[in-house]
C-alpha atoms as a PDB file:
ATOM      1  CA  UNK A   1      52.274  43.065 -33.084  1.00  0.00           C
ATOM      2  CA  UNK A   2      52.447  41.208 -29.282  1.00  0.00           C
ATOM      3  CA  UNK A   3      49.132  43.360 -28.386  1.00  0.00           C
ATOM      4  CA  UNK A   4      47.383  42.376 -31.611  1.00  0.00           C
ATOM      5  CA  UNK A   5      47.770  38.612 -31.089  1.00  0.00           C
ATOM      6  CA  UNK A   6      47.222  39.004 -27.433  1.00  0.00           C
ATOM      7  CA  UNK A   7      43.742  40.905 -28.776  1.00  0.00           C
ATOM      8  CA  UNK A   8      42.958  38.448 -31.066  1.00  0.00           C
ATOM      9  CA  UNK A   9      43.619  35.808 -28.559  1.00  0.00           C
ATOM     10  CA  UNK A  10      41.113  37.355 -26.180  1.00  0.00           C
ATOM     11  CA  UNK A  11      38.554  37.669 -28.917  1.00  0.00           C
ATOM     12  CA  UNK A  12      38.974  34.261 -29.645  1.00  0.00           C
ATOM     13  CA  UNK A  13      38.503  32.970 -26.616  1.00  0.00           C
ATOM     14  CA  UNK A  14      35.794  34.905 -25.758  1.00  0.00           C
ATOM     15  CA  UNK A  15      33.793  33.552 -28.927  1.00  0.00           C
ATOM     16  CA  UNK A  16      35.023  29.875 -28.034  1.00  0.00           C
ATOM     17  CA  UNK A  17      33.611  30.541 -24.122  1.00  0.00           C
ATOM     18  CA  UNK A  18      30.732  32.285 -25.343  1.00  0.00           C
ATOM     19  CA  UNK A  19      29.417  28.910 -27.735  1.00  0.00           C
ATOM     20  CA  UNK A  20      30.457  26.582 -25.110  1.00  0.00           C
ATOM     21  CA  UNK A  21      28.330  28.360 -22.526  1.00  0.00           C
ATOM     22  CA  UNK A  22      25.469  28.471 -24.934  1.00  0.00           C
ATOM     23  CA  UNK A  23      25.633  24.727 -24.995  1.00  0.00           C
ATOM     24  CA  UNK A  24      26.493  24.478 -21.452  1.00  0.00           C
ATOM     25  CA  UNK A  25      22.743  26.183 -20.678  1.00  0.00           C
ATOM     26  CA  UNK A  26      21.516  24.043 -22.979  1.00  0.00           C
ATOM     27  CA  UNK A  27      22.742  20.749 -21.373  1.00  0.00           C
ATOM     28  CA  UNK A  28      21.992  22.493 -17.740  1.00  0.00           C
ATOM     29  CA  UNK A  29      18.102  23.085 -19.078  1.00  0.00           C
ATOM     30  CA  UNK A  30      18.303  19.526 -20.243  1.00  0.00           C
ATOM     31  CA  UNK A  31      19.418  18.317 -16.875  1.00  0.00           C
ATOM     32  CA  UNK A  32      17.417  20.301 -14.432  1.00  0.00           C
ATOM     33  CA  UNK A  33      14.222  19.780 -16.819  1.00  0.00           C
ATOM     34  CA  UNK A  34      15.551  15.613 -16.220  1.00  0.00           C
ATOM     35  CA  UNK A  35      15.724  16.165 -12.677  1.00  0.00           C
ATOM     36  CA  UNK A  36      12.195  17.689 -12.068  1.00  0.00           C
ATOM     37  CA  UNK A  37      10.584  14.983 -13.938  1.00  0.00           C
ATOM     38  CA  UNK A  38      12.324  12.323 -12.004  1.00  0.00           C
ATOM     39  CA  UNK A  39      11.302  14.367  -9.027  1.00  0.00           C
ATOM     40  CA  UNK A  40       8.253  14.336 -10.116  1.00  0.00           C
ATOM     41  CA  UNK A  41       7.562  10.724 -10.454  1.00  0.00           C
ATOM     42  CA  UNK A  42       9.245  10.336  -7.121  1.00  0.00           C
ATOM     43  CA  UNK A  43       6.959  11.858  -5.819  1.00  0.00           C
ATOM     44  CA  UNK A  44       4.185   9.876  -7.512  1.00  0.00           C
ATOM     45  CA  UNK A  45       5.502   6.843  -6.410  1.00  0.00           C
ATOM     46  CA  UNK A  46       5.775   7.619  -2.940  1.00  0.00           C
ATOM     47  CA  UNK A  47       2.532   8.777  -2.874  1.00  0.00           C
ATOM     48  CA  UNK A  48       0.688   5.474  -4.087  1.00  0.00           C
ATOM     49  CA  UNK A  49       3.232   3.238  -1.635  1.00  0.00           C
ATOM     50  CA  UNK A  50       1.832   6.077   0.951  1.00  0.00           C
ATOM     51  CA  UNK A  51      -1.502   5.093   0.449  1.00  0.00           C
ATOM     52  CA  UNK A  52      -1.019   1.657   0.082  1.00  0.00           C
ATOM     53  CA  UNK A  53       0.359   1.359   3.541  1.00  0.00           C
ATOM     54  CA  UNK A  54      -2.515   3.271   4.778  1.00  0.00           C
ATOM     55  CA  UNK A  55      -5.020   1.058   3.007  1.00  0.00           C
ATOM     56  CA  UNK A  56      -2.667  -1.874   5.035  1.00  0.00           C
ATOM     57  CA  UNK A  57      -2.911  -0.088   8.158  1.00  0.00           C
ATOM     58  CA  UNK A  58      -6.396   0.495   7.980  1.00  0.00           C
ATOM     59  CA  UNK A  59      -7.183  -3.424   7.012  1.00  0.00           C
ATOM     60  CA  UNK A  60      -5.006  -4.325   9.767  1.00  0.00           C
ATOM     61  CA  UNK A  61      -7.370  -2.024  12.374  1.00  0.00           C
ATOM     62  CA  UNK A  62     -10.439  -3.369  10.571  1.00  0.00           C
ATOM     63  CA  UNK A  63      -9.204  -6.916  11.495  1.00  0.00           C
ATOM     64  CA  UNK A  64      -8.102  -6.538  14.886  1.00  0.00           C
ATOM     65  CA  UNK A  65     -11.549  -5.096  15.598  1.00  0.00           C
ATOM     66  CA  UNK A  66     -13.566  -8.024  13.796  1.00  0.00           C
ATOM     67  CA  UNK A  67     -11.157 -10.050  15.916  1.00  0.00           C
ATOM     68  CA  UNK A  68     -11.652  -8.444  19.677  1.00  0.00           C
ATOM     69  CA  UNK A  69     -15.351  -8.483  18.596  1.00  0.00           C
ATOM     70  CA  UNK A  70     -15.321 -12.324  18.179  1.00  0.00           C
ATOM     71  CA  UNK A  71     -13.276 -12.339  21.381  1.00  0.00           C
ATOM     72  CA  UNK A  72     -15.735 -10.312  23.534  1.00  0.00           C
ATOM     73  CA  UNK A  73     -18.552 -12.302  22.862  1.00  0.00           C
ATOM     74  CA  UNK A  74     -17.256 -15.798  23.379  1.00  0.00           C
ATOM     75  CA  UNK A  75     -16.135 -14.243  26.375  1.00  0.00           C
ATOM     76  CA  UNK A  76     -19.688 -13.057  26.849  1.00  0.00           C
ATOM     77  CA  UNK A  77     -21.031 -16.822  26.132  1.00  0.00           C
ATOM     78  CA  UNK A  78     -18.527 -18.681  28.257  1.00  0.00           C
ATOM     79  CA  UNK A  79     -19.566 -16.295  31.339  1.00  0.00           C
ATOM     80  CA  UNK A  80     -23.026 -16.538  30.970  1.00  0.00           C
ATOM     81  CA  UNK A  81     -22.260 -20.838  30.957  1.00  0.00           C
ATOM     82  CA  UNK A  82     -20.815 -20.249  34.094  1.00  0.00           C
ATOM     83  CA  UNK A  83     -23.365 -18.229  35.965  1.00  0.00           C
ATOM     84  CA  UNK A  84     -26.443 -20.921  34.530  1.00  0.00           C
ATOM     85  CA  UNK A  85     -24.504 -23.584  35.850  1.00  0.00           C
ATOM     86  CA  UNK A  86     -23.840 -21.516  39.241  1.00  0.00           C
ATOM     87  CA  UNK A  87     -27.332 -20.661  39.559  1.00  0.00           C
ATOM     88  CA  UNK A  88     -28.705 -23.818  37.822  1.00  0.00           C
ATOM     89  CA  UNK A  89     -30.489 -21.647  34.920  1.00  0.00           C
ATOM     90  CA  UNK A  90     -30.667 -21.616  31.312  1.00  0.00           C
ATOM     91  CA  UNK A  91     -27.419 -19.906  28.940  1.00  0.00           C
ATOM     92  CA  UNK A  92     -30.427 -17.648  28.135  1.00  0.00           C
ATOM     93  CA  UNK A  93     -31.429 -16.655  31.189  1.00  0.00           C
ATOM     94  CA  UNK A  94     -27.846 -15.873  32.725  1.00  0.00           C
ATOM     95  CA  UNK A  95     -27.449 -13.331  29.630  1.00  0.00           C
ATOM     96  CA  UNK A  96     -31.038 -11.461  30.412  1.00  0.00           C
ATOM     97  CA  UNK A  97     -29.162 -11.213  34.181  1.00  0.00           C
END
């Protein structure tokens, strides 16, 4: 009698196990189906703050070119001042120099 309740205990189990693993998957699929969507988006969103900071950067280049520009030529003017009043010519003329 011990080895048939010790066989139906087993059988029992293994039924009980075998459900609960069936839900188990279930919940796993669920989860790791969960986790490659939030990967996913993630992704997406470091993507677009990606190329936002390269938009940034860029703007930031496109400025600081604009700005050296600007820089170069007042440079530019204020030198060719300075050799017309050396040489006691026109702005003009220093710049054809």
């Amino acid at each position: 009698m011990r080895k048939f309740t010790l066989f139906t205990f087993v059988a029992a189990t293994s039924l009980a196990a075998s459900a609960c693993s069936e839900k188990t998957q279930d919940a796993a699929e669920t989860t790791a189906d969960s986790a490659a969507n939030d990967a996913a988006g993630a992704a997406d969103v470091a993507g677009n703050a990606a190329e936002a900071v390269a938009t940034d950067a860029g703007k930031a280049v496109d400025n600081a070119a604009a700005a050296t520009d600007e820089m170069g030529d007042k440079v530019s003017q204020e030198a060719a001042e300075v050799e017309a009043g050396a040489h006691n010519e026109s702005v003009s003329e220093a710049k054809r120099d």
